[in-house]
N, C-alpha and C. Protein backbone atom coordinates (compact mmCIF):
# COMPACT_ATOMS: atom_id res chain seq x y z
N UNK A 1 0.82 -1.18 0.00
CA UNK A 1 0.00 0.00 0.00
C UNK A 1 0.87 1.25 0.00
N UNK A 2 1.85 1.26 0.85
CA UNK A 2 2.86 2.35 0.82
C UNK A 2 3.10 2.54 -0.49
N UNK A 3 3.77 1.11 -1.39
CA UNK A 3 4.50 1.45 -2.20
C UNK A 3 3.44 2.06 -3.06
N UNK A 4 2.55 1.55 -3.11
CA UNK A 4 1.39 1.98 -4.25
C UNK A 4 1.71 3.83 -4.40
N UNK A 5 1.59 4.01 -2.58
CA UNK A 5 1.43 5.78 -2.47
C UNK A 5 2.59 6.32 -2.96
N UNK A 6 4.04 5.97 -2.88
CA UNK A 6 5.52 6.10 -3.21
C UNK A 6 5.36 6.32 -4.70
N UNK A 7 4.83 5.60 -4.98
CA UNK A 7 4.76 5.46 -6.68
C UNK A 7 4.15 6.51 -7.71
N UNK A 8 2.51 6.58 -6.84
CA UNK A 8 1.98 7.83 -7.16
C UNK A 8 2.65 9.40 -7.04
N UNK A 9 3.25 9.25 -5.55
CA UNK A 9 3.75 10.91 -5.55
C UNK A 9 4.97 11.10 -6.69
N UNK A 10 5.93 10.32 -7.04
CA UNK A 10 6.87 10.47 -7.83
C UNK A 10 6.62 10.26 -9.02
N UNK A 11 5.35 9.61 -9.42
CA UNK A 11 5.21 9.81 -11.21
C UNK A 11 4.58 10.94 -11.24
N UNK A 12 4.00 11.86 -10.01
CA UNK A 12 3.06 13.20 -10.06
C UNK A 12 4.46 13.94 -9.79
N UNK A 13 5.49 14.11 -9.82
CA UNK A 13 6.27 14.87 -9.48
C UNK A 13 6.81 15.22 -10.86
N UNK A 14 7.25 14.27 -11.41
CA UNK A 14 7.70 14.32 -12.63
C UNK A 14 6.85 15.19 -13.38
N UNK A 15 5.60 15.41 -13.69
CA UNK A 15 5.12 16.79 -14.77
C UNK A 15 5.46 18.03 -14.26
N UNK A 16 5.48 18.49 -15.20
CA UNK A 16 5.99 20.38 -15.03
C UNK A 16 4.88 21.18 -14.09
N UNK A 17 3.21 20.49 -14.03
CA UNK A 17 2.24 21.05 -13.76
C UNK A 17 2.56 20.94 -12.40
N UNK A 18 3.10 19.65 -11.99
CA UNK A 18 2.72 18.81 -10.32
C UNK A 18 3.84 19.94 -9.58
N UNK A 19 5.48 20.16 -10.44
CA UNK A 19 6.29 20.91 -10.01
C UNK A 19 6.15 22.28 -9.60
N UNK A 20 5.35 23.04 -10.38
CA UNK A 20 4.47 24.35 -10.50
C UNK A 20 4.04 24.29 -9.01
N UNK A 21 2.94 22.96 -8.69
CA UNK A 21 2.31 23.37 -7.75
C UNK A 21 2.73 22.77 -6.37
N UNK A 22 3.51 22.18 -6.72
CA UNK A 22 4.70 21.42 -5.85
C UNK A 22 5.41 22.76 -4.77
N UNK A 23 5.79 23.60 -5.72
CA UNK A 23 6.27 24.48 -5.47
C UNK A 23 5.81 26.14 -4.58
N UNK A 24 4.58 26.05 -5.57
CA UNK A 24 3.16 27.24 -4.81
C UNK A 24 2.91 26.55 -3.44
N UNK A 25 2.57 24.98 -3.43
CA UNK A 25 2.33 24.69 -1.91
C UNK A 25 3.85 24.60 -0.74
N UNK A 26 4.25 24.79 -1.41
CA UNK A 26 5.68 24.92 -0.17
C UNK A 26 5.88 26.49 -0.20
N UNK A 27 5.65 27.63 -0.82
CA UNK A 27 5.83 28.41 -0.98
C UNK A 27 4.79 29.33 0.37
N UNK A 28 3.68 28.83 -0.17
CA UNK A 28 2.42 28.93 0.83
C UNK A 28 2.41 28.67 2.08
N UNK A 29 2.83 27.72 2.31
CA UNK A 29 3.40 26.65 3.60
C UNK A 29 4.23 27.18 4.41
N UNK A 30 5.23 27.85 3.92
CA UNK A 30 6.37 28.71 4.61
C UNK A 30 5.99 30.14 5.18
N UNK A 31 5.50 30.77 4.00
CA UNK A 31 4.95 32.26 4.10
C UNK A 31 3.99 31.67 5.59
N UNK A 32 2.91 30.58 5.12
CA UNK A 32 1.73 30.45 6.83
C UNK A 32 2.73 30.47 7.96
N UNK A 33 3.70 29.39 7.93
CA UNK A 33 5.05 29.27 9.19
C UNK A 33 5.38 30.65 9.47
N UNK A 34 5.84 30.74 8.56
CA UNK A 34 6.40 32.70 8.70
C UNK A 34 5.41 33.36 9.37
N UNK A 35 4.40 33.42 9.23
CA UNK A 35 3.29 34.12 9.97
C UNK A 35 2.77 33.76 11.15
N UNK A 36 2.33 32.63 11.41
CA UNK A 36 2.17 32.02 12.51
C UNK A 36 3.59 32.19 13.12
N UNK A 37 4.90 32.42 12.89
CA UNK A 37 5.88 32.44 13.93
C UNK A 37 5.70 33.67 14.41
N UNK A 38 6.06 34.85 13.55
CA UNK A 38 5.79 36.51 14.27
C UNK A 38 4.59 36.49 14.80
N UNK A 39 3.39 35.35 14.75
CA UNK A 39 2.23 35.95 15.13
C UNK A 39 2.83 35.19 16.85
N UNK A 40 3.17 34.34 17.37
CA UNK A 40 3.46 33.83 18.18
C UNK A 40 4.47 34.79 19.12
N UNK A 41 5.30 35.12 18.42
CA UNK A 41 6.54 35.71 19.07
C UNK A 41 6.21 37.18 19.61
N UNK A 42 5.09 37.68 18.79
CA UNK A 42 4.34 39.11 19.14
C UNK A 42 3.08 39.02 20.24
N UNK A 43 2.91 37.66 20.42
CA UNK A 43 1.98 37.32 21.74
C UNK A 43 3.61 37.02 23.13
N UNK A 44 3.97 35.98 22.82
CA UNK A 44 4.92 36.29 23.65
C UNK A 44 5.80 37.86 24.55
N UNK A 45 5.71 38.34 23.17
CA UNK A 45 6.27 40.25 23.92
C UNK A 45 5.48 40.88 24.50
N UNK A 46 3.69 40.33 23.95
CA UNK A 46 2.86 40.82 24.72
C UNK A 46 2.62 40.56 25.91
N UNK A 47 2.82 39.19 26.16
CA UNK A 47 2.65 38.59 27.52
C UNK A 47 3.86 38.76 28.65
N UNK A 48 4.90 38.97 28.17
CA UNK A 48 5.75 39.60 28.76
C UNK A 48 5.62 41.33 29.17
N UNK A 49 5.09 41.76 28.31
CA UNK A 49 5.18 43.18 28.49
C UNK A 49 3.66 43.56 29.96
N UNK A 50 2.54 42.50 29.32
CA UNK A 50 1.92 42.62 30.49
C UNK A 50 2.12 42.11 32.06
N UNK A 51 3.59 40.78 31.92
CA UNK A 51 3.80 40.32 33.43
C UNK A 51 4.95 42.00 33.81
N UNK A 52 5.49 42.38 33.10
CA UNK A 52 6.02 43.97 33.40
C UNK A 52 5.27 44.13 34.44
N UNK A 53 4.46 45.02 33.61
CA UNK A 53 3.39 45.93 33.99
C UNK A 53 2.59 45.27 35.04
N UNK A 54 2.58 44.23 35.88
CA UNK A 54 1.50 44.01 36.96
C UNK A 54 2.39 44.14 38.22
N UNK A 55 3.72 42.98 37.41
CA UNK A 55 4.99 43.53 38.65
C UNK A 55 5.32 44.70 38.81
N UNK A 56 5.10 45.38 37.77
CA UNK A 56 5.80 47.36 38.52
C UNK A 56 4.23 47.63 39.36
N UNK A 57 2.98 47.47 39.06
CA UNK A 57 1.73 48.09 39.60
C UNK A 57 1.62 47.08 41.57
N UNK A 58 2.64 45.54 41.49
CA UNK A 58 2.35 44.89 42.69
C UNK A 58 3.59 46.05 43.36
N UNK A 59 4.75 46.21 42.65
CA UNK A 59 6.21 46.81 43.40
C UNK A 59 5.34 48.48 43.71
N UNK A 60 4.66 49.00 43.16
CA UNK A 60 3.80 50.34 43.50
C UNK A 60 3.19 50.14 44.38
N UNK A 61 2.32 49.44 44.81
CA UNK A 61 1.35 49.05 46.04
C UNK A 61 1.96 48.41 47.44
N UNK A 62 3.54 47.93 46.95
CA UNK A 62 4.15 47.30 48.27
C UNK A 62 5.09 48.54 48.78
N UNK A 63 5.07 49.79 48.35
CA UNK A 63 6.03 51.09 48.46
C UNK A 63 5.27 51.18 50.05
N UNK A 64 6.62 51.52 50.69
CA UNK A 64 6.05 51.85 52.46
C UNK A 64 6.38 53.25 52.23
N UNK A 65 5.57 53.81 52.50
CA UNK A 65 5.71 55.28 53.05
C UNK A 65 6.60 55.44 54.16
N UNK A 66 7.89 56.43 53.61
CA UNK A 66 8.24 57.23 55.00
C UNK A 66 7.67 57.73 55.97
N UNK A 67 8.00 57.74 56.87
CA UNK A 67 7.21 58.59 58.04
C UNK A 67 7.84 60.15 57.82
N UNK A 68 9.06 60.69 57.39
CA UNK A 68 9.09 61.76 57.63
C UNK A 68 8.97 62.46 56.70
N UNK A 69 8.43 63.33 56.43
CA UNK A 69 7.80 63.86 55.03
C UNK A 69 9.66 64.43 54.37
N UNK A 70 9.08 64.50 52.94
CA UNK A 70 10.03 65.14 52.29
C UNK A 70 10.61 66.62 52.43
N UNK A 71 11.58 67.43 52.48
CA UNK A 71 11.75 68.71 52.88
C UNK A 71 11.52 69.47 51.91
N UNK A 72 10.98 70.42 52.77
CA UNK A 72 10.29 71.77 52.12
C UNK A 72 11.28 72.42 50.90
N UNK A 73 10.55 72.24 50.01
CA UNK A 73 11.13 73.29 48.40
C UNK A 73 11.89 74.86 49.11
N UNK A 74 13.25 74.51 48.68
CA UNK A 74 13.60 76.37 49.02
C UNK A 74 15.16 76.06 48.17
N UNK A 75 15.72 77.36 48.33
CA UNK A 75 16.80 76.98 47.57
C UNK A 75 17.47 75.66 47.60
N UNK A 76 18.37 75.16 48.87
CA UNK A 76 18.60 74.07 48.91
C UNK A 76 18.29 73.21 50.67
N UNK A 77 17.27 72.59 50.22
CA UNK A 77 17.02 72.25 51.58
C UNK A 77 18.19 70.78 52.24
N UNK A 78 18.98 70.43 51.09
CA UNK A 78 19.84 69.08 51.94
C UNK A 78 21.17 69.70 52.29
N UNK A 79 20.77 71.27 53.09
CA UNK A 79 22.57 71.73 53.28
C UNK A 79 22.64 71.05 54.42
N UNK A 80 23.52 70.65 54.76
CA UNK A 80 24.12 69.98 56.67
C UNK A 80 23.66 70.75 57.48
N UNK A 81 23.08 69.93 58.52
CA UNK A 81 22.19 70.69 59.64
C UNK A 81 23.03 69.77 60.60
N UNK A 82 23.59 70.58 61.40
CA UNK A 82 24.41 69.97 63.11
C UNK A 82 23.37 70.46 64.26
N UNK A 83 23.94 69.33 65.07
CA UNK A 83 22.52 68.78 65.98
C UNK A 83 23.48 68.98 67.32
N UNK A 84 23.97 69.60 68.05
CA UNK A 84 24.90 69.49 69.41
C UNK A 84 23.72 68.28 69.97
N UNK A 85 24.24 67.75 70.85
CA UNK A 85 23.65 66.69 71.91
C UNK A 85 23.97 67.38 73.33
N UNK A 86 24.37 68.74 73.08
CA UNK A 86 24.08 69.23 74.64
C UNK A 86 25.70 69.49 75.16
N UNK A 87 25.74 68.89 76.62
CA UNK A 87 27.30 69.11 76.85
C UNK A 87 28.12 67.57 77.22
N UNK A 88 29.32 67.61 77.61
CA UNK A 88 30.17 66.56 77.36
C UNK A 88 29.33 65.48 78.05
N UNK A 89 29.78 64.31 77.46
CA UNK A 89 29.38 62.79 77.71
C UNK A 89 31.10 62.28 78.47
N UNK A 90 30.56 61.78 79.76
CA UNK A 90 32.11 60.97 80.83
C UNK A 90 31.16 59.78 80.78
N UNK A 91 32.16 58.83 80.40
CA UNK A 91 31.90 57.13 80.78
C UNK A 91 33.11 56.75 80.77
N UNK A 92 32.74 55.47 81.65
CA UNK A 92 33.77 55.22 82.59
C UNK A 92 34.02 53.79 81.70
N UNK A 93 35.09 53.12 80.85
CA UNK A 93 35.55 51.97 80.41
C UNK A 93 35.50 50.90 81.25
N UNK A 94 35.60 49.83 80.56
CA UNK A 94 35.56 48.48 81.33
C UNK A 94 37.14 48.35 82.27
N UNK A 95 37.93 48.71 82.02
CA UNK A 95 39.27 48.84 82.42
C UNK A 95 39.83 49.80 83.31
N UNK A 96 39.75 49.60 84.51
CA UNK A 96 40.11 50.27 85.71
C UNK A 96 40.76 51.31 85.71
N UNK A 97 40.42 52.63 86.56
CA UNK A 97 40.26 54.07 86.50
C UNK A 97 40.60 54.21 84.65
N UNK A 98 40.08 54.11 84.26
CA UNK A 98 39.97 54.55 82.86
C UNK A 98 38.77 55.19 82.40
N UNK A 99 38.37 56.35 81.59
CA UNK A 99 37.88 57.50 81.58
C UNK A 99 37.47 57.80 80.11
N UNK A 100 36.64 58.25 79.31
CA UNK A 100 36.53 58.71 78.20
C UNK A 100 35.21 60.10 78.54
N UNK A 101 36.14 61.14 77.55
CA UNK A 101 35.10 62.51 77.84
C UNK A 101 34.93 62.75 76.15
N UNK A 102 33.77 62.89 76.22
CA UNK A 102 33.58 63.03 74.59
C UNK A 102 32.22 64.09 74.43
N UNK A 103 32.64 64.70 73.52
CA UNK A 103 31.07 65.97 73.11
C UNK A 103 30.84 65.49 71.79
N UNK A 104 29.64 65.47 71.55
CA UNK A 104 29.18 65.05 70.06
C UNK A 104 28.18 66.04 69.69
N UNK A 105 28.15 66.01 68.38
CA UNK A 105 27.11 66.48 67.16
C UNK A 105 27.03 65.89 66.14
N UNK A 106 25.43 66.28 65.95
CA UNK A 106 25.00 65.13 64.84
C UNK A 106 24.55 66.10 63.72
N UNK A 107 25.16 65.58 62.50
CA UNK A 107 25.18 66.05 61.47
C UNK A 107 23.74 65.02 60.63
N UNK A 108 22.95 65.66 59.67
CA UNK A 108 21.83 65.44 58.79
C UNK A 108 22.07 66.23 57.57
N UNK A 109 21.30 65.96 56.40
CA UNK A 109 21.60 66.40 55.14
C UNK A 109 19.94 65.91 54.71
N UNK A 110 18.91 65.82 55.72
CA UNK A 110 17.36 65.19 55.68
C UNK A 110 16.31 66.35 55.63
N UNK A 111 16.77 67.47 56.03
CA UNK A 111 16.30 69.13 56.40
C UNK A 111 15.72 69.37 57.53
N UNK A 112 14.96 70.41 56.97
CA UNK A 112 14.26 70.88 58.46
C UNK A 112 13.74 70.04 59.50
N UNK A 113 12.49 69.02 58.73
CA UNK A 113 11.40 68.59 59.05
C UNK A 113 12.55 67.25 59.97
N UNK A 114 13.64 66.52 59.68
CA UNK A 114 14.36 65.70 60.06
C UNK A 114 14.89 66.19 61.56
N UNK A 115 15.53 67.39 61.47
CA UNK A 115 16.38 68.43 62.20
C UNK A 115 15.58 68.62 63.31
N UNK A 116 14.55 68.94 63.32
CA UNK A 116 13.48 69.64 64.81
C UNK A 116 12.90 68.02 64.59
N UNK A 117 12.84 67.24 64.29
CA UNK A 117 12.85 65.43 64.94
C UNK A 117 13.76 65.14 65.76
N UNK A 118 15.07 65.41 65.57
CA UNK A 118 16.23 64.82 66.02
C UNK A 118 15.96 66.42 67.19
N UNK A 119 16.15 67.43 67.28
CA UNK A 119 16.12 68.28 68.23
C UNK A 119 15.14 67.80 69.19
N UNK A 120 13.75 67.05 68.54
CA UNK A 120 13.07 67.00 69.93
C UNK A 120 13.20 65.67 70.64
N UNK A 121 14.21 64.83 70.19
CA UNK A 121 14.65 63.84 70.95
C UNK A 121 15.93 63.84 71.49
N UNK A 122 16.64 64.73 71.89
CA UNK A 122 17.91 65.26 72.64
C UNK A 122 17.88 64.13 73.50
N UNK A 123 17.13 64.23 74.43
CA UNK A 123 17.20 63.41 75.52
C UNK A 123 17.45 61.67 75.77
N UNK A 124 16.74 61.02 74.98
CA UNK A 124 16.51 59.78 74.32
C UNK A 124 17.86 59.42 73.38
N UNK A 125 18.33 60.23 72.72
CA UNK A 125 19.73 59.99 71.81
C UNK A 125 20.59 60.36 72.90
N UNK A 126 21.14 61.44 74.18
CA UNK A 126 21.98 61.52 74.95
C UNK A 126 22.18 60.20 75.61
N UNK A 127 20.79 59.75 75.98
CA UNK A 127 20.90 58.51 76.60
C UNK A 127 21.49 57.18 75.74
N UNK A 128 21.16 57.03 74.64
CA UNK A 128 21.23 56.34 73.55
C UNK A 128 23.00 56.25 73.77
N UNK A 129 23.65 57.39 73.85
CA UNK A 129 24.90 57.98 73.39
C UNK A 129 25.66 57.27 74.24
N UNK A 130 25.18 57.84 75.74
CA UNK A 130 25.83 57.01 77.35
C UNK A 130 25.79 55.67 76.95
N UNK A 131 25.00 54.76 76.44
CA UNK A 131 24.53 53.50 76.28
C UNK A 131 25.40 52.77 75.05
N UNK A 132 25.58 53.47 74.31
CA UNK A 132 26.75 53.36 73.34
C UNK A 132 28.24 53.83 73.75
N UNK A 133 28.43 54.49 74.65
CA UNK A 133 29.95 54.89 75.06
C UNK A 133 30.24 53.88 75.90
N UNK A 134 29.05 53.67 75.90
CA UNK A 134 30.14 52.36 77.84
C UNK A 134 29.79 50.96 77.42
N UNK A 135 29.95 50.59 76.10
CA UNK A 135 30.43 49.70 75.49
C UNK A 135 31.31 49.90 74.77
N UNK A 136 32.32 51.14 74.33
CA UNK A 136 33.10 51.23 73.04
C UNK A 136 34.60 50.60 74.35
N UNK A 137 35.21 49.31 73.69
CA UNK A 137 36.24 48.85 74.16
C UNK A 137 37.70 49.73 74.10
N UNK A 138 38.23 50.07 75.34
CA UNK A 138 39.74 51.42 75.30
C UNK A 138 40.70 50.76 74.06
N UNK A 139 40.86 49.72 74.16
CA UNK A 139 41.92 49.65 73.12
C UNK A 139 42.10 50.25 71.63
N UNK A 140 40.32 50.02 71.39
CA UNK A 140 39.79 50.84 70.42
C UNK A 140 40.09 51.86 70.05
N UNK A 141 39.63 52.68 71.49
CA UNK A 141 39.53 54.24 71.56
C UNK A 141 41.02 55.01 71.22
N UNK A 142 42.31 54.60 72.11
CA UNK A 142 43.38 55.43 71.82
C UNK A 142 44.01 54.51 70.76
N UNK A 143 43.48 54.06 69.69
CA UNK A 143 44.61 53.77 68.30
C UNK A 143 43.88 55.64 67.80
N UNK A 144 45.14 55.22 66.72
CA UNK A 144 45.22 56.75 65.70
C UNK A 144 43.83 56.67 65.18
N UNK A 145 43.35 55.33 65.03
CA UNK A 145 42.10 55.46 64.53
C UNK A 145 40.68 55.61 65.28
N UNK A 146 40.80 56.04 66.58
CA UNK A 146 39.70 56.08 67.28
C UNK A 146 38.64 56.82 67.43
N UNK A 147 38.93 57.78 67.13
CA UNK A 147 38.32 58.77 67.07
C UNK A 147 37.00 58.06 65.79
N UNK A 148 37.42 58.12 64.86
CA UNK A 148 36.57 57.74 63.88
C UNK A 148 35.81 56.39 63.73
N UNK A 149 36.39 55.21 64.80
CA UNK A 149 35.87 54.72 65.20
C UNK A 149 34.40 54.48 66.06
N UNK A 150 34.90 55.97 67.20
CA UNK A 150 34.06 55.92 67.96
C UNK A 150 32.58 56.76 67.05
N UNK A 151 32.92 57.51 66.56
CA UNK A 151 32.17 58.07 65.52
C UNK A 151 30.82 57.56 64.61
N UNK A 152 31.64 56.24 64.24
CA UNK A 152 30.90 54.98 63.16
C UNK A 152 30.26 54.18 64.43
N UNK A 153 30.44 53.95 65.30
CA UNK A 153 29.89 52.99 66.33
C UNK A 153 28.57 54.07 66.72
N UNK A 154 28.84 55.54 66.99
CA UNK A 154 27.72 55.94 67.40
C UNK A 154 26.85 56.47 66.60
N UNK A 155 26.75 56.62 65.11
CA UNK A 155 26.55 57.03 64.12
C UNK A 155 25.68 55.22 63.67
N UNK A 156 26.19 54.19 63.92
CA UNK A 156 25.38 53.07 63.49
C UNK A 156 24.22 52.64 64.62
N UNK A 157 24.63 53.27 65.69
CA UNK A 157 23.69 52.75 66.69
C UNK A 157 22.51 53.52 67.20
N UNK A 158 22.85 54.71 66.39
CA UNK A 158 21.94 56.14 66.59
C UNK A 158 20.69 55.86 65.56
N UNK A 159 21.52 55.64 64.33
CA UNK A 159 20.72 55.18 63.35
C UNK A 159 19.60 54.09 63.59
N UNK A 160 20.45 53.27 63.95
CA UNK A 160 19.37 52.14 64.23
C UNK A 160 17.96 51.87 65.46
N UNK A 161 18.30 53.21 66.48
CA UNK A 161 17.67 53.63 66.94
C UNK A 161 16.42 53.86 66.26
N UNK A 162 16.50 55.34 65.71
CA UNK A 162 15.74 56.21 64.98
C UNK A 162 15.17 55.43 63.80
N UNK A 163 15.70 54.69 63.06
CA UNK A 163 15.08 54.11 61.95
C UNK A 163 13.74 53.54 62.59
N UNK A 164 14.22 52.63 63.49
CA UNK A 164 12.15 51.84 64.33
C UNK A 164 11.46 53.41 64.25
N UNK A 165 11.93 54.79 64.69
CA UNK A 165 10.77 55.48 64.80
C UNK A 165 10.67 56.43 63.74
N UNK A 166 11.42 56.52 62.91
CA UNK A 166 11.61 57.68 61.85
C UNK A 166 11.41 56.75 60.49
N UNK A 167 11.62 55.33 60.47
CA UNK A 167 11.31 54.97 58.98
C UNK A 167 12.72 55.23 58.09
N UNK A 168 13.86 55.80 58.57
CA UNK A 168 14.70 56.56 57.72
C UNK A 168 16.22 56.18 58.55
N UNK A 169 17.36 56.20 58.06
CA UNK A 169 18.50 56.61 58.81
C UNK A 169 18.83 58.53 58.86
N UNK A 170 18.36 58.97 59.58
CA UNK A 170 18.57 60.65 59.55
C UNK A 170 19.39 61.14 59.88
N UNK A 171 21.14 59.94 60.28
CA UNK A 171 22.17 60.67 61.09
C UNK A 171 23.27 60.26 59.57
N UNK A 172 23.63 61.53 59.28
CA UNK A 172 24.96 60.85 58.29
C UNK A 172 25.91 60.91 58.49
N UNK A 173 26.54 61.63 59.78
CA UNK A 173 28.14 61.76 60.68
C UNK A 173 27.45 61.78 62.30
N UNK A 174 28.45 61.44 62.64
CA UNK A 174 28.64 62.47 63.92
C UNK A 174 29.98 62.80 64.01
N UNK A 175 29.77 64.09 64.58
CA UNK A 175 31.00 64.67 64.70
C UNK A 175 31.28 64.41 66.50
N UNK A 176 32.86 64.24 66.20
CA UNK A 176 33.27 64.33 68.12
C UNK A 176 34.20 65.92 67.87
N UNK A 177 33.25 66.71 68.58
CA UNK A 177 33.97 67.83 69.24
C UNK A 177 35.08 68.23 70.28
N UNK A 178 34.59 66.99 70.83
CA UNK A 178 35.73 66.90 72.11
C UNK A 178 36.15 65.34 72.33
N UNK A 179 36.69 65.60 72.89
CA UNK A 179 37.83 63.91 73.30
C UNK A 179 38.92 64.06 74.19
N UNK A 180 38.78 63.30 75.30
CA UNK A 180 39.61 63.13 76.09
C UNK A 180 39.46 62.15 76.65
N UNK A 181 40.68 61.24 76.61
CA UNK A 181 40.89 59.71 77.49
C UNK A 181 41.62 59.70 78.25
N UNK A 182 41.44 58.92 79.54
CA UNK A 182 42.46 59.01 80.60
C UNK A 182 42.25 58.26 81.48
């Protein structure tokens, strides 16, 4: 039976007519492929372009609001705003009659609305400060590098404070004004 069919397609191949149309149907055949492929590949970009678009509209709806509003429009509201913490901080090291006197200020670049936040918690960050000094280890303190040490220790722990209530890190230095170990 095969051969019967074998037989037929190749004595129909042989006329010029069968070749003609031999040819129109592969011609046809390809052009449909051709079409059906871009038609496929242009649903694909579509379906991609719409998983985009639901993930940017889910990443829009999961946005947490800051708590501290943005600063007020004026010439430039992110100039450095210093925060004194009042007057010197004495704590006493783990290491017998040993002494650290230190004055700090806290530097922001968050503005106003950040600035009178951090002003009206003086009290709560002084304490914060004591609570962070009488853990900073002496060996620490008098290398050449201590100073800036002590700086980054109270500058990460200040932060991490304020972030639970501010939503934000609002301290970007602190400065040590004073220093004295002994």
């Amino acid at each position: 039976m095969v051969g019967k069919i074998l037989g037929a397609l190749v004595a129909a191949i042989k006329s010029p007519f069968s070749m003609a149309l031999g040819l129109v149907l592969l011609m046809a055949l390809g052009g449909a492929g051709g079409f059906f492929w871009a038609k496929r590949t242009e649903v694909i970009e579509k379906q991609k372009a719409e998983a985009a678009k639901k993930a940017a509209e889910i990443a829009a709806r999961a946005h947490i609001p800051v708590k501290v509003p943005q600063p007020d429009e004026g010439p430039d509201p992110f100039v450095a705003r210093y925060i004194p913490l009042g007057e010197e901080f004495t704590t006493n090291f783990r290491e017998k009659k040993r002494v650290l006197i230190v004055q700090v200020t806290l530097v922001t670049r968050k503005g106003p609305k950040v600035e009178d936040s951090l002003k009206a918690r003086v009290l709560p960050l002084r304490a914060r400060v004591d609570a962070l000094l009488s853990v900073f280890p002496y060996d620490q303190a008098v290398t050449d590098d201590g100073p800036r040490l002590i700086s980054e220790h109270l500058r990460t722990g200040l932060n991490q404070t304020l972030r639970a209530d501010l939503g934000i890190n609002p301290i970007e230095d602190v400065l040590i004004t004073q220093l004295f170990i002994q």
